[in-house]
C-alpha atoms as a PDB file:
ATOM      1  CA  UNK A   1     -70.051 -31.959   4.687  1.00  0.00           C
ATOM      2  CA  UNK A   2     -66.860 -33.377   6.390  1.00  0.00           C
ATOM      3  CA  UNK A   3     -63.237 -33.073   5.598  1.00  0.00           C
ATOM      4  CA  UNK A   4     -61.141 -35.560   5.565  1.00  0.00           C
ATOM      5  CA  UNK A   5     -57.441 -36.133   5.369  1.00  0.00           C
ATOM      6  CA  UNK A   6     -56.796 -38.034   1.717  1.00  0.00           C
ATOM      7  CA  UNK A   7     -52.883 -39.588   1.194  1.00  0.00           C
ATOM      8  CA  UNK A   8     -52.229 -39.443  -2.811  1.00  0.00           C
ATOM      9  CA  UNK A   9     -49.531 -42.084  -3.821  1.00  0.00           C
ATOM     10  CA  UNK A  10     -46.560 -39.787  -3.006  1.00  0.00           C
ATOM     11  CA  UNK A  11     -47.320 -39.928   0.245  1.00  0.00           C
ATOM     12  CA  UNK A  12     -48.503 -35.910   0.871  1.00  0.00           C
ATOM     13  CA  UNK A  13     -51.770 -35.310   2.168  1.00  0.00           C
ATOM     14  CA  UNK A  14     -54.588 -33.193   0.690  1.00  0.00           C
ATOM     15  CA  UNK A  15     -57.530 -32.040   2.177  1.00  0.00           C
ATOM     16  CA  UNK A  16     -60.149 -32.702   0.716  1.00  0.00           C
ATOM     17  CA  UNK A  17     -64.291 -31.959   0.863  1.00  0.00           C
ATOM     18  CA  UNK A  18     -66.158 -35.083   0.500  1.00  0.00           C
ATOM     19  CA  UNK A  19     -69.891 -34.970   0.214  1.00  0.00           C
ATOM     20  CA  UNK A  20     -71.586 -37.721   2.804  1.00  0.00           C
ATOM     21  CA  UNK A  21     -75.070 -38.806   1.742  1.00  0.00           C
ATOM     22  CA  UNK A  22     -77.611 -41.320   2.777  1.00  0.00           C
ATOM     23  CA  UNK A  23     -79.774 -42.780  -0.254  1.00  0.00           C
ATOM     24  CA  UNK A  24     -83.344 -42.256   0.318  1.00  0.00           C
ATOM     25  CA  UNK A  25     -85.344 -45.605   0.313  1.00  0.00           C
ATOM     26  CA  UNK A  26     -88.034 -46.513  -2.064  1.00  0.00           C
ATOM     27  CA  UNK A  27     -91.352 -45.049  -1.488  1.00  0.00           C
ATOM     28  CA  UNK A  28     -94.055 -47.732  -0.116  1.00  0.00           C
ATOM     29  CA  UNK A  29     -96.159 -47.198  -3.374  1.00  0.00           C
ATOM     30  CA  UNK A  30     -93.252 -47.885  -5.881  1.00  0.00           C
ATOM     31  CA  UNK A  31     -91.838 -50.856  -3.679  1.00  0.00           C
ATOM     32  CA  UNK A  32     -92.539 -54.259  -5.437  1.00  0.00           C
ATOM     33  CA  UNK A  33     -95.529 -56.362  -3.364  1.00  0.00           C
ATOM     34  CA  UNK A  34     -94.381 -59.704  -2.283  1.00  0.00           C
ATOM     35  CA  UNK A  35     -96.130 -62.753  -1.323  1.00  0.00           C
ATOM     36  CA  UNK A  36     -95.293 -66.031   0.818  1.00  0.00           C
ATOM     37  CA  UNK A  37     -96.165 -68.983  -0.206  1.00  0.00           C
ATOM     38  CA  UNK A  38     -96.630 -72.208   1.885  1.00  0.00           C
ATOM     39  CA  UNK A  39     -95.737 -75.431   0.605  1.00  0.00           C
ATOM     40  CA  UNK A  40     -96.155 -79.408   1.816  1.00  0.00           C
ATOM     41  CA  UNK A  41     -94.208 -81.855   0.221  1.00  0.00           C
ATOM     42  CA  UNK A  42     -95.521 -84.749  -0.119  1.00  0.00           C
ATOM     43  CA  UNK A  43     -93.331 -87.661  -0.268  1.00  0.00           C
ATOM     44  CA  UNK A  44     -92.467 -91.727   1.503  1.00  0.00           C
ATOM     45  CA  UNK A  45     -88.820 -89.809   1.699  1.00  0.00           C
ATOM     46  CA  UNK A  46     -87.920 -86.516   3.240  1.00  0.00           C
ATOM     47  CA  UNK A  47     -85.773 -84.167   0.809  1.00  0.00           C
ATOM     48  CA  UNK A  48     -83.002 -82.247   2.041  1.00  0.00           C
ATOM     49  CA  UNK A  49     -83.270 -78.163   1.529  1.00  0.00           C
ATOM     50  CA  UNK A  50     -80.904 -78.304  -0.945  1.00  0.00           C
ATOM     51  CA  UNK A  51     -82.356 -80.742  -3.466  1.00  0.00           C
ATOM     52  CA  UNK A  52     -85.705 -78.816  -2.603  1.00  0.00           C
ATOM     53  CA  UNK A  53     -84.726 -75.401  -3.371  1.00  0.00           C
ATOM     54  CA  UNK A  54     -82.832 -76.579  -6.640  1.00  0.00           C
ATOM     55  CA  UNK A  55     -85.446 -78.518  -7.971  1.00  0.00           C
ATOM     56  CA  UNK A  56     -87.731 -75.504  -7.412  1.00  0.00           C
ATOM     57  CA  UNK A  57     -85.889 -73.400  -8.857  1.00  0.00           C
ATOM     58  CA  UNK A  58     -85.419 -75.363 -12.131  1.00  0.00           C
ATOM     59  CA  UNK A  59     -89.343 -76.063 -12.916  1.00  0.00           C
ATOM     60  CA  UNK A  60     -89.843 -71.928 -12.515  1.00  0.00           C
ATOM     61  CA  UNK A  61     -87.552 -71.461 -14.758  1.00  0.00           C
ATOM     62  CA  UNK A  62     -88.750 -73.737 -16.806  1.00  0.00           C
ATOM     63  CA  UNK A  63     -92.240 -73.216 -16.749  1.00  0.00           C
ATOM     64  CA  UNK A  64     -92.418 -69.601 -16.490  1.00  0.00           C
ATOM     65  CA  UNK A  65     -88.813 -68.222 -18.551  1.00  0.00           C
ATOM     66  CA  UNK A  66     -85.866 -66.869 -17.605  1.00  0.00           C
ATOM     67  CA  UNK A  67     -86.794 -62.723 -18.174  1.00  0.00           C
ATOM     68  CA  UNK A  68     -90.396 -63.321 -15.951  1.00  0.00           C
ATOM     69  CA  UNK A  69     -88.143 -65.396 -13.665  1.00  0.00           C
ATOM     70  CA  UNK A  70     -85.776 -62.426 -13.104  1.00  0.00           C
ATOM     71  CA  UNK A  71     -88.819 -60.526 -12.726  1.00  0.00           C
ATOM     72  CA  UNK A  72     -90.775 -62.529 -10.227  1.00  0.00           C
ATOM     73  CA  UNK A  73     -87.876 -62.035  -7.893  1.00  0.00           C
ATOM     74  CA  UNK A  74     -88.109 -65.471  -6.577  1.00  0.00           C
ATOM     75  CA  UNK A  75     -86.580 -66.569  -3.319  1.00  0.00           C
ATOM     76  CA  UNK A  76     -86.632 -69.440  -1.109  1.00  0.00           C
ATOM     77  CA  UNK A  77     -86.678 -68.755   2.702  1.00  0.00           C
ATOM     78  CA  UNK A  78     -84.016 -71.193   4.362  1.00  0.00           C
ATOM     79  CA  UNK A  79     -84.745 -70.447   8.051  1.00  0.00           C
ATOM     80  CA  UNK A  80     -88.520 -71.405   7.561  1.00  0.00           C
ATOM     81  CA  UNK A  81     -87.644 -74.686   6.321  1.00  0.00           C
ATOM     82  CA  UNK A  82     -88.333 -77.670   8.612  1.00  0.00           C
ATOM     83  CA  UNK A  83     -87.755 -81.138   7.266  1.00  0.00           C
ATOM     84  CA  UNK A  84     -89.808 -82.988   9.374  1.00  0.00           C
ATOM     85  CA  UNK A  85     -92.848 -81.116   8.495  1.00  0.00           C
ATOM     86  CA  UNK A  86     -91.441 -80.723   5.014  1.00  0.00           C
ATOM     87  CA  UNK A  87     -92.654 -77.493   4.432  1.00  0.00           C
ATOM     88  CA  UNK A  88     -90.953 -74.558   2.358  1.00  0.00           C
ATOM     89  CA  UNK A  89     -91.845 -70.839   1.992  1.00  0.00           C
ATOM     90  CA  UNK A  90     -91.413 -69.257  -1.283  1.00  0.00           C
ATOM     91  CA  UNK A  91     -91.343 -65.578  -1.398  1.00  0.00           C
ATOM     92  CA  UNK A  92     -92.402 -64.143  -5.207  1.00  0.00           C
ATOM     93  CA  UNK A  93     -93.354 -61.090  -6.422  1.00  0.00           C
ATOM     94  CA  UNK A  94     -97.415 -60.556  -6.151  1.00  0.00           C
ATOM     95  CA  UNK A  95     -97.779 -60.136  -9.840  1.00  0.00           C
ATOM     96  CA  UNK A  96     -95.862 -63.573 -10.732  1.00  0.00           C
ATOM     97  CA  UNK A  97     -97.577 -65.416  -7.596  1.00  0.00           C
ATOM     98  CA  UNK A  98    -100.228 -67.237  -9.968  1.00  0.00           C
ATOM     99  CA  UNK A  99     -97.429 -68.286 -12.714  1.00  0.00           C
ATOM    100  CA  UNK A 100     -95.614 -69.418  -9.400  1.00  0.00           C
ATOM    101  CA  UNK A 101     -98.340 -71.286  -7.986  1.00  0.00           C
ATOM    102  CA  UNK A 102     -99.156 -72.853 -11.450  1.00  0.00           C
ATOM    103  CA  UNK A 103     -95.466 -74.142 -12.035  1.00  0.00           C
ATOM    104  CA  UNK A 104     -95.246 -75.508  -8.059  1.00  0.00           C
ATOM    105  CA  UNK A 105     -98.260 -77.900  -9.421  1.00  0.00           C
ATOM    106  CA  UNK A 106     -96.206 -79.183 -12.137  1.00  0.00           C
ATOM    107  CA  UNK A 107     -93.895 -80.269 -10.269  1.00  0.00           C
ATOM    108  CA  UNK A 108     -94.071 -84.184 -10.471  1.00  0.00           C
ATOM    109  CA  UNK A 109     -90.796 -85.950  -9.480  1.00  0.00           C
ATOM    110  CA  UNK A 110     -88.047 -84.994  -7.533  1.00  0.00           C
ATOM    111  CA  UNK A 111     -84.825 -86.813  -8.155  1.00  0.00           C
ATOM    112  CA  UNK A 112     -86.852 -89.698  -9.298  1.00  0.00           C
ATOM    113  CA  UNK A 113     -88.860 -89.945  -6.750  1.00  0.00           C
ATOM    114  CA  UNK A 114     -92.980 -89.573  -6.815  1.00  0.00           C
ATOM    115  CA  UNK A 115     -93.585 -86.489  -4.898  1.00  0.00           C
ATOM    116  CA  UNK A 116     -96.819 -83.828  -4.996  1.00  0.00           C
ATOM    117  CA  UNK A 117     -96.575 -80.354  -4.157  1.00  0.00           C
ATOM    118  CA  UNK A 118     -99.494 -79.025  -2.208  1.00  0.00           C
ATOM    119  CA  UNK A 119     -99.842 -74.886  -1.717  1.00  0.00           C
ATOM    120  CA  UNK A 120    -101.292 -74.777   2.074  1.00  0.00           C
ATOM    121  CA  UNK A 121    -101.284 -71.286   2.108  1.00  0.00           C
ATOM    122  CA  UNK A 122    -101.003 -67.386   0.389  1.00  0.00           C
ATOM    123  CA  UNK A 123    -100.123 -64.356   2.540  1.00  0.00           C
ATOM    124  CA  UNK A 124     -98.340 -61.136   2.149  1.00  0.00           C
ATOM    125  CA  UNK A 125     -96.679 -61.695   5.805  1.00  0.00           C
ATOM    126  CA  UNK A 126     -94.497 -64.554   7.240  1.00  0.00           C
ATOM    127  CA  UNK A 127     -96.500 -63.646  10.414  1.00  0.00           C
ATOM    128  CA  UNK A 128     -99.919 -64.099   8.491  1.00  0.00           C
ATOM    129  CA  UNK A 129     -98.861 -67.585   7.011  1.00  0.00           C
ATOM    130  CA  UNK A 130     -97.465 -68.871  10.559  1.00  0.00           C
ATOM    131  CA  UNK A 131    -100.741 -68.269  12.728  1.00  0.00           C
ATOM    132  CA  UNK A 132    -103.168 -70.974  11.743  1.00  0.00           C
ATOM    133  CA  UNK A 133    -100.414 -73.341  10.300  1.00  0.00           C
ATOM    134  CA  UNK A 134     -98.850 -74.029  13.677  1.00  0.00           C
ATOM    135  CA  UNK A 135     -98.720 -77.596  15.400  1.00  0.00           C
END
C-alpha cells in the first residue's frame, strides 16, 4: 500500500491509504480460442479495405445474428491487408469459425460488383497462416 497526498475541493490536503492492485489475467483454459482466417477476393476490380471490411461485416451479421455476432468476437486485421494480393484475415472466435466460414461463401456481390470469396486458409496463429502463403 502507498500513501498519497489527496486535495479535497477546499483546497486542504488529506492523507489518504489507497490500495494499488494489478488485475490478474485470464487463465489460458478460460481464455476464448481464436482462429485466423485467410481470404482471396476474387474480383476484375480491387476493393479498398474499407468497402471490404464493411461489406464483411454486414453479411455476418446477417447471416449469422446479431447476439452470435457479439459472440463470435469478430475482427478484421487491417495491417494484414494487402490490396494487390487482395487478401484479408479475419480473426473469429473458434466456436463461430464454421458459421463464419459459411457466411464468407455467401457473399456474392460487393457494391455491385461480381466478386467470390475463396477461404485459402484456417490457423490458430498469424504465424501459422503466413508460412506457406508467402510469394
Amino acid at each position: 500500500m502507498k500513501e498519497k497526498n489527496r486535495e479535497k475541493q477546499g483546497g486542504e490536503k488529506k492523507n489518504s491509504l489507497i490500495k494499488e492492485e494489478k488485475l490478474k489475467g485470464l487463465r489460458p483454459s478460460l481464455r476464448q480460442k481464436k482462429r485466423f482466417i485467410l481470404v482471396k477476393v476474387h474480383c476484375q476490380t480491387p476493393f479498398s479495405f474499407k468497402e471490404l471490411s464493411e461489406h464483411i461485416n454486414e453479411q455476418l451479421l446477417l447471416y449469422i445474428g446479431t447476439i452470435d455476432f457479439g459472440k463470435s468476437g469478430l475482427w478484421i486485421i487491417r495491417e494484414q491487408f494487402e490490396e494487390a494480393r487482395q487478401e484479408i484475415i479475419i480473426r473469429v472466435s473458434c466456436t463461430f469459425k464454421d458459421k463464419a466460414i459459411a457466411a464468407l461463401t455467401l457473399v456474392s456481390q460487393i457494391n455491385r460488383k461480381s466478386v467470390n470469396l475463396e477461404v485459402l486458409k484456417v490457423s490458430s496463429t498469424l504465424k501459422g497462416l503466413r508460412q506457406k502463403n508467402l510469394p
